[in-house]
Structure formats: C-alpha cells, structure tokens
Protein backbone atom coordinates (compact mmCIF):
# COMPACT_ATOMS: atom_id res chain seq x y z
CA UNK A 1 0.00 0.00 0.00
CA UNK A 2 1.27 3.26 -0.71
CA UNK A 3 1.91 6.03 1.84
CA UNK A 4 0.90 9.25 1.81
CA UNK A 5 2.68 11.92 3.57
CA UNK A 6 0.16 15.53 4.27
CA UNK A 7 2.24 18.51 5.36
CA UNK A 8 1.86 22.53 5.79
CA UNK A 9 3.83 25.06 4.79
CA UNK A 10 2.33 28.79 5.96
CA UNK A 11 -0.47 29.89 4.28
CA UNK A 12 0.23 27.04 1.37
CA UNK A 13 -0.61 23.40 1.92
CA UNK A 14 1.22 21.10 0.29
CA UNK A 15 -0.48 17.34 -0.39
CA UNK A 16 1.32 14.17 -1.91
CA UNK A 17 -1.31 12.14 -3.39
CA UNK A 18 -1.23 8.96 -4.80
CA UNK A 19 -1.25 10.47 -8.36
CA UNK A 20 1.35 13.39 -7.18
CA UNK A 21 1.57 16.91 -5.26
CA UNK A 22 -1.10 18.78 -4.81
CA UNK A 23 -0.75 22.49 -3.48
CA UNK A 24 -3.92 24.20 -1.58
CA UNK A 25 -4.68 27.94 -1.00
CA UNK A 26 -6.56 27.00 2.34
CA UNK A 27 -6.82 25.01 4.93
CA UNK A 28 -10.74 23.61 4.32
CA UNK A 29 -9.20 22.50 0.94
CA UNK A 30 -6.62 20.57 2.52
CA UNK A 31 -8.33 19.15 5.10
CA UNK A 32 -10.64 17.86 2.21
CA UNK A 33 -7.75 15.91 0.40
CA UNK A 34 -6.55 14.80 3.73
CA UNK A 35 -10.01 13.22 4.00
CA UNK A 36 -9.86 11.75 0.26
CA UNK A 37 -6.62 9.88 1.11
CA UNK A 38 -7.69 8.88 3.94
CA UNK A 39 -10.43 7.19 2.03
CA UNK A 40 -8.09 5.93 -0.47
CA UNK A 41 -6.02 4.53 1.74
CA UNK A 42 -8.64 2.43 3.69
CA UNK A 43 -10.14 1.29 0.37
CA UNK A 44 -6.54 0.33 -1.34
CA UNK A 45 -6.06 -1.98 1.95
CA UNK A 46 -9.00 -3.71 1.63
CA UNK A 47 -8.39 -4.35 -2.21
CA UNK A 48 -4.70 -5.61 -1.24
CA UNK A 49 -6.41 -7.59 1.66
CA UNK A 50 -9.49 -8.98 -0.38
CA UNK A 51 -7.19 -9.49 -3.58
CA UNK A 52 -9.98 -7.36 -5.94
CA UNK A 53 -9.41 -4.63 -8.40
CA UNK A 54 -7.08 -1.64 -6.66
CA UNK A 55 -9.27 1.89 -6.33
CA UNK A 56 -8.94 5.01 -8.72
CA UNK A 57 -7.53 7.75 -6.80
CA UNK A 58 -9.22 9.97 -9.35
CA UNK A 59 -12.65 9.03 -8.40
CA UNK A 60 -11.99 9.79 -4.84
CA UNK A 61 -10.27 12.97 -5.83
CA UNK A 62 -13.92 13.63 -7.38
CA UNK A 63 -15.74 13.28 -3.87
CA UNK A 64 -16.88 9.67 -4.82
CA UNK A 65 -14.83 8.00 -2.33
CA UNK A 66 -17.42 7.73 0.50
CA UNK A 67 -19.28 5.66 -1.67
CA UNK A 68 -16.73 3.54 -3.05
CA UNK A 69 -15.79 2.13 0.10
CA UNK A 70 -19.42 1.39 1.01
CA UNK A 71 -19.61 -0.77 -1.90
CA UNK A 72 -16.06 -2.25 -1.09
CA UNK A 73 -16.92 -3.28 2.81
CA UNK A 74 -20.27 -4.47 1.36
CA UNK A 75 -19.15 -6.62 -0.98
CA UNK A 76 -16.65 -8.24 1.32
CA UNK A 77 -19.34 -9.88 3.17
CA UNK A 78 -18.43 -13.76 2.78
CA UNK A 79 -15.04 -13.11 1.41
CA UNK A 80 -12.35 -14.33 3.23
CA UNK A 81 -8.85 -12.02 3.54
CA UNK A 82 -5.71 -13.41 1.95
CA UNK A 83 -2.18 -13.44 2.92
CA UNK A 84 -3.44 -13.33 6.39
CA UNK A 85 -0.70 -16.25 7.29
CA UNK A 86 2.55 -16.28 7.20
CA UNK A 87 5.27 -18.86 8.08
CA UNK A 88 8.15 -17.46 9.20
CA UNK A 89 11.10 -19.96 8.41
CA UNK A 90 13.41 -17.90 10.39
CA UNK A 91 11.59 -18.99 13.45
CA UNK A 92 9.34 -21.42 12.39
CA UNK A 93 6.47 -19.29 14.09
CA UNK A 94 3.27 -19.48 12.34
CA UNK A 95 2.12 -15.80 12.26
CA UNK A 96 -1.12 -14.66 11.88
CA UNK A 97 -2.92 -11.37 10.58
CA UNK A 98 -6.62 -10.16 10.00
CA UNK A 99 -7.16 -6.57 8.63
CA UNK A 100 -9.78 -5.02 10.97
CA UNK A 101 -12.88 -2.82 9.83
CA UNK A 102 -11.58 -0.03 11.30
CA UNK A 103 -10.64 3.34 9.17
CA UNK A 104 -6.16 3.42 8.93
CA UNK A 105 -5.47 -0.21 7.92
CA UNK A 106 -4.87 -1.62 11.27
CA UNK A 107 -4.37 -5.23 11.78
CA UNK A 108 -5.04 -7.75 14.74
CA UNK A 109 -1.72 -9.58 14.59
CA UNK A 110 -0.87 -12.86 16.69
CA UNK A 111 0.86 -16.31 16.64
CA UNK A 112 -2.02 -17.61 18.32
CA UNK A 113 -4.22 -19.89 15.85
CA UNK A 114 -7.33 -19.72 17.96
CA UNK A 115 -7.08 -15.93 18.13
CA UNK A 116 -6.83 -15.51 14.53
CA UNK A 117 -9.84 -17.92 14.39
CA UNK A 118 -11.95 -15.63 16.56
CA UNK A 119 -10.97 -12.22 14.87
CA UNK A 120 -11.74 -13.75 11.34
CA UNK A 121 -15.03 -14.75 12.56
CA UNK A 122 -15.42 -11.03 14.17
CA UNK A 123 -14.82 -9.48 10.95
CA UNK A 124 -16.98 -11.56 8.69
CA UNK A 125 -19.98 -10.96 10.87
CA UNK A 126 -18.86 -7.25 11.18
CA UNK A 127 -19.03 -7.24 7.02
CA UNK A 128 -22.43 -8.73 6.81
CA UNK A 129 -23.56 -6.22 9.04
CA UNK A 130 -22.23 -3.71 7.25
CA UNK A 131 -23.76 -5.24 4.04
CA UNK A 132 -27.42 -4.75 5.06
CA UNK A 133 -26.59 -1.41 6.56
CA UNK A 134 -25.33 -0.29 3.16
CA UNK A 135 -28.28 -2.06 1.52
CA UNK A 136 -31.09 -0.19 3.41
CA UNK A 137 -29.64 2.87 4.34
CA UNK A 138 -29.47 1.41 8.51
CA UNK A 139 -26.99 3.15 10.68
CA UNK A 140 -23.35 1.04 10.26
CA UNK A 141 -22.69 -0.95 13.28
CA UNK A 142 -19.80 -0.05 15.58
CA UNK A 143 -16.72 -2.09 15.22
CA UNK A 144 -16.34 -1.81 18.89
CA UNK A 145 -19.19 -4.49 19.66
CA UNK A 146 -17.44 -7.20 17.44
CA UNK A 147 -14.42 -7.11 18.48
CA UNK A 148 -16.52 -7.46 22.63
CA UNK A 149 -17.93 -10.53 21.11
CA UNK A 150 -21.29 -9.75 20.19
CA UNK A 151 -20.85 -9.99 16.28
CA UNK A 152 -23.96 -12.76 16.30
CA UNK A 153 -26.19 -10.96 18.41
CA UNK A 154 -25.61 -7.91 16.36
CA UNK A 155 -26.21 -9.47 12.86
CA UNK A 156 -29.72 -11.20 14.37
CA UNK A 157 -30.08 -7.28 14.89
CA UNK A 158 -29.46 -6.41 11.13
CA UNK A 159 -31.20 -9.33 10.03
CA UNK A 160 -34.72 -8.63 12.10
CA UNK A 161 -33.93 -4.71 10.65
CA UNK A 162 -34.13 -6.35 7.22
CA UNK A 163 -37.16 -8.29 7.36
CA UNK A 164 -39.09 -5.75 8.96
CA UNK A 165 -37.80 -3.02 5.93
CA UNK A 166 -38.69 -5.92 3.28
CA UNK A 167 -42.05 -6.73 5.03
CA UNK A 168 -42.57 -2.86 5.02
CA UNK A 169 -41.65 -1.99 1.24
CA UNK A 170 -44.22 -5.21 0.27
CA UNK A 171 -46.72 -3.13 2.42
CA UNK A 172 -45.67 0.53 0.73
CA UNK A 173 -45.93 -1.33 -2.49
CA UNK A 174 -49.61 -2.48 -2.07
CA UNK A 175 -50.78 0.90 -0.48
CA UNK A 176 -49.24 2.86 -3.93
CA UNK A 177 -50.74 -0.10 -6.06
CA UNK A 178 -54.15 0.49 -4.43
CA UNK A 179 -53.78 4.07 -4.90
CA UNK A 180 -52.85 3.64 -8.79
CA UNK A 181 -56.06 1.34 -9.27
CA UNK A 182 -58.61 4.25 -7.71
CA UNK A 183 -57.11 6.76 -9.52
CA UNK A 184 -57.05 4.59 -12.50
CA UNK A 185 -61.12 3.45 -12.17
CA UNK A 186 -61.95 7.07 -11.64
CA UNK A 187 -60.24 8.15 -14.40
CA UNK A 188 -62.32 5.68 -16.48
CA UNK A 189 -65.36 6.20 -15.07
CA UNK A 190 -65.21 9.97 -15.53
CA UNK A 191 -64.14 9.35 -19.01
CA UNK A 192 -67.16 7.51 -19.47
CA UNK A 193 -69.12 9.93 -17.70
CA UNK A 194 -67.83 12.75 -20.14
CA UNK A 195 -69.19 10.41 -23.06
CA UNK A 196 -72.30 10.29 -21.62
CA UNK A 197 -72.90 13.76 -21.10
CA UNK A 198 -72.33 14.16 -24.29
CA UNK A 199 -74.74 11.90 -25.74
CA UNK A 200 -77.08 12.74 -23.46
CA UNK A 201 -76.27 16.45 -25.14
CA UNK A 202 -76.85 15.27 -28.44
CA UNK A 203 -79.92 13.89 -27.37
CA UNK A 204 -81.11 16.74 -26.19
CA UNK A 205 -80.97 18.29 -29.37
CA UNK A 206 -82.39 15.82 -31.22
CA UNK A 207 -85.52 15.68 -29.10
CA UNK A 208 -85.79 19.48 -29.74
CA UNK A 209 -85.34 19.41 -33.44
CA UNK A 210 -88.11 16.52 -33.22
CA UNK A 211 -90.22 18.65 -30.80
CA UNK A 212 -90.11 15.35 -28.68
CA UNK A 213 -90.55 17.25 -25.28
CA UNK A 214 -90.92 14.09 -22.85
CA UNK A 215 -87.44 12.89 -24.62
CA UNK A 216 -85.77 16.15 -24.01
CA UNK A 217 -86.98 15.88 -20.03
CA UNK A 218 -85.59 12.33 -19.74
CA UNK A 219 -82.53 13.70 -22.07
CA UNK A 220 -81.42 16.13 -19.43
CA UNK A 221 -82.33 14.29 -16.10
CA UNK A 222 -79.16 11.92 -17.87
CA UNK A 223 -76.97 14.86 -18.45
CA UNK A 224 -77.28 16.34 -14.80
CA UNK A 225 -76.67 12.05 -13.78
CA UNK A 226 -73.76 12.14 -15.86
CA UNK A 227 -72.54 15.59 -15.27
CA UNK A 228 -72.83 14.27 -10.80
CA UNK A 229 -70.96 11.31 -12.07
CA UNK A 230 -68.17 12.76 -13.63
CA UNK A 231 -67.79 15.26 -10.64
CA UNK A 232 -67.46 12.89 -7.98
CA UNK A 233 -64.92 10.94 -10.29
CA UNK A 234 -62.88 13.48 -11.26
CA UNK A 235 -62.67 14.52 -7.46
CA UNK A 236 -61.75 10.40 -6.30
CA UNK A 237 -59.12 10.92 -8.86
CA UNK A 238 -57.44 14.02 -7.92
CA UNK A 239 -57.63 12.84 -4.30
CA UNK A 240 -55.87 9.20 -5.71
CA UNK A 241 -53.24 11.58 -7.24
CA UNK A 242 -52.13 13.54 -4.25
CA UNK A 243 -52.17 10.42 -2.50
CA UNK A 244 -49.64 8.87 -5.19
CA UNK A 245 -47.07 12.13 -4.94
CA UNK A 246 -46.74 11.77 -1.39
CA UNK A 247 -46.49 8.23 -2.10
CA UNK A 248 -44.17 8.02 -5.27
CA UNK A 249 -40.62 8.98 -5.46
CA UNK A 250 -40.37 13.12 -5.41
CA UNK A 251 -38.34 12.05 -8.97
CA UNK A 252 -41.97 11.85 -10.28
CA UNK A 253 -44.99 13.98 -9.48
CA UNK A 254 -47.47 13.82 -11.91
CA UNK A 255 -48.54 17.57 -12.86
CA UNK A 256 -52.00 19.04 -12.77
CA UNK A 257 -52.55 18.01 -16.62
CA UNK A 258 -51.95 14.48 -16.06
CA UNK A 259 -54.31 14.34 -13.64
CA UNK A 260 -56.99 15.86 -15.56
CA UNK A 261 -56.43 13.84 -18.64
CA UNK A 262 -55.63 9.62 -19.21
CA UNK A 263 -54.16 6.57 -16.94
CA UNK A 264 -50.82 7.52 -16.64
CA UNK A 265 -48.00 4.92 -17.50
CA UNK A 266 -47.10 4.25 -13.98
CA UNK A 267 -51.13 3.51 -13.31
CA UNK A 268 -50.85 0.68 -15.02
CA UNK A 269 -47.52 -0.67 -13.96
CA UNK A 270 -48.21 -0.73 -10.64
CA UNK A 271 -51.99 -2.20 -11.01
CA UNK A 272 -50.56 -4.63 -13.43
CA UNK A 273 -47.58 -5.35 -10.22
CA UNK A 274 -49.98 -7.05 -7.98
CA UNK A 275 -51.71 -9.02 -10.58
CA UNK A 276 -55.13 -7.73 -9.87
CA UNK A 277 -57.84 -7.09 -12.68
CA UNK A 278 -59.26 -3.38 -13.14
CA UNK A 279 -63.05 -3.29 -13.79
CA UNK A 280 -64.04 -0.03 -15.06
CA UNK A 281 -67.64 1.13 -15.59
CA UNK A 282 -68.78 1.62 -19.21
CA UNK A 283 -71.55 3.48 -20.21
CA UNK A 284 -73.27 2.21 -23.48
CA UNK A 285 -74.09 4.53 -26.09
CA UNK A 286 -78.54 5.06 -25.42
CA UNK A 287 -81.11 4.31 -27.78
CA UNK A 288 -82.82 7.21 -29.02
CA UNK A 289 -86.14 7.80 -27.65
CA UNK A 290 -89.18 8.30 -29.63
C-alpha cells in the first residue's frame, strides 16, 4: 500500500497524493484531500487484503470515495482475507494477521491460531452487518461491539432490521398499487361519464329538433346524472393523485394536466404489479327515444 505523507507550509498546503503533489490555497481544501486519502487509503487496503481490483484515486479525488468504500466493505461480506498467514522460516512461528474494519489499515496480529480464528469470525460478521446497513440505508454498526464478542447478536439485529424493511416496502408497495387502481377506475369512469354527457347532449338536441318534449326531459335528467358522475370521479381521482405524490418517489410527481387527462404509464404498472384485474364502468351509447 502506498503512503501518503500531508504537510503545511504557511499559508500554502502542500499534499502528496497517490497520483502526485497537490498544493492548496486553504486550509478547508486541505483538510478535504486529507479526507480523500484517507479514504483511499482504507479502500486500497481492503483491495490488497481482499485481492480485488485496486481503487482510482481519481474518483476519490472527485468526492466519490465515501461511496466507493461502502460498496467495497459491502461486498466483502463472505469473502475471506488473503495473505493473512505467514510462516516465518526464520523462526518457524506461524504468524497470523486479520485486517480489521476499522478506518487506517490496522491489523489484529498474533501467533495464536485460535485468536486468529476468533478475529476472522469477528470481521466476517462485522461485514455482513455492514452489508445490510449499506443495503437499506441502517446506521453502520460499531466495530467496537465485534471485536466485545457480540458480532452474532448484532447481525440477528441487522437481520430482524431487514425483514421488517422488506415486510414494510411489500406493504408501501400495495398501499401505492391500491392508490394507482382508484385513480385509475376514476379516471375511467369519468371518461365515461364525459361520453355520456355528451350523448345525453346530443340527445337533447335531437328531441328538440323533433319537438319530442318528454325525450328532451328524460334527455337532461341523464346529463345532470352524468354531469354528478363525472364530478365525484374526477374529485376520487385528484384525491388518488395527491395520494400517489406523497407516495411516489419526489423524482416523479405527476402535474396538474396528467391528472386531468388519461391513466398515466405508472397507473398501469403498478396495477398490473400485484396481478389484480381493473373493472371499469362503461356506459353504453342510449337508444334514441321516440
């Protein structure tokens, strides 16, 4: 692993990086790269440890290198370290190592088979903690407790967090899916309902032109029906679609057009995610009275 030595010189900071000097105006700026090594350093130990694919120190440069070594100490989970033994033929002392979890590349060190055992076994369930943390977005557990001894108790921890947060997005899931399918049936019905107040419109007409006046009575007792109808849908579908925004990801909120006009793609998706069957109410053209 390569070192990296941070220094100050007055009111200039001078850096050597793994890809060269840097020099800083200010101290915030420096403090920053002394950060970004730090980072870099942690992740190029576990890479040297784990035997994987060394780290760009550009992309840490870039502020990425938070989230680089998430993804590293996740993906160790079930991974076993190499070169953690050594047989020294000098002495013919079996020596062991185990890099620990902890941020500076600092290893538990010992000649002592059993204790090597136990701190593999600490670190392992340290990583699949840190896995499901990283997963979820839970807090990352505290080295500090594996290294007491209680790593299992811990992970049961982590794994009861996990079902609950599964259990709960299956639950989210079938709350926005519910949501969709109202929205989506009101949208239909006051579709329909617009179709009928218009027929009942033209019918309307018709009766007048045929000086039918009983037709033109029953003709608009339909269009004040349809015109209720369509009302109380297009008010079950705007409430649906507030619902869904506070529901959906803030990515997506569907704007005041979309709710006033057809299903929108994401109706469907997530009606169409739980398998269930949408039954809209159709209104049939009428027959014209005489």
């Amino acid at each position: 692993m390569r070192d990296v030595l941070l220094y100050g010189l007055g009111e200039v900071y001078t850096v050597s990086t793994p890809d060269g000097t840097r020099t800083l105006s200010s101290k915030a700026d420096y403090d920053k790269m002394n950060e970004y090594i730090a980072q870099y350093n942690d992740a190029y130990g576990i890479a040297y440890r784990y035997n994987i694919t060394p780290p760009k120190w550009s992309d840490f440069e870039a502020g990425k290198g938070q989230a680089i070594l998430d993804t590293l100490r996740s993906s160790m989970a079930g991974r076993a370290q190499n070169n953690s033994i050594y047989n020294n033929s000098s002495t013919g002392v079996t020596e062991y190592s185990v890099l620990l979890p902890v941020s500076g590349n600092k290893y538990f060190r010992t000649t002592n088979k059993a204790e090597y055992e136990k701190y593999t076994k600490y670190v392992s369930l340290y990583n699949d903690c840190y896995a499901i943390a990283v997963k979820y977005g839970f807090a990352k557990p505290s080295w500090a407790q594996f290294e007491n001894g209680q790593g299992e108790n811990v992970l049961k921890q982590y794994k009861t967090l996990e079902a609950n947060k599964i259990s709960s997005d299956k639950e989210e899931a079938q709350r926005i899916a519910d949501a969709a399918a109202a929205k989506a049936k009101a949208d239909a019905e006051r579709a329909a309902g617009t179709a009928a107040q218009k027929a009942a419109k033209n019918e309307i007409e018709q009766a007048k032109k045929d000086g039918d006046y009983e037709a033109q009575i029953a003709a608009q007792k339909d269009l004040v029906k349809a015109e209720t109808e369509t009302a109380a849908a297009m008010n079950t579908a705007n409430a649906a679609q507030t619902e869904l925004n506070h529901m959906l990801p803030q990515t997506y909120a569907a704007p005041a057009s979309e709710t006033e006009g057809g299903i929108p793609w994401w109706g469907w998706a997530l009606g169409a995610a739980v398998g269930g069957v949408i039954l809209f109410k159709t209104f049939g053209g009428k027959k014209k009275r005489k």
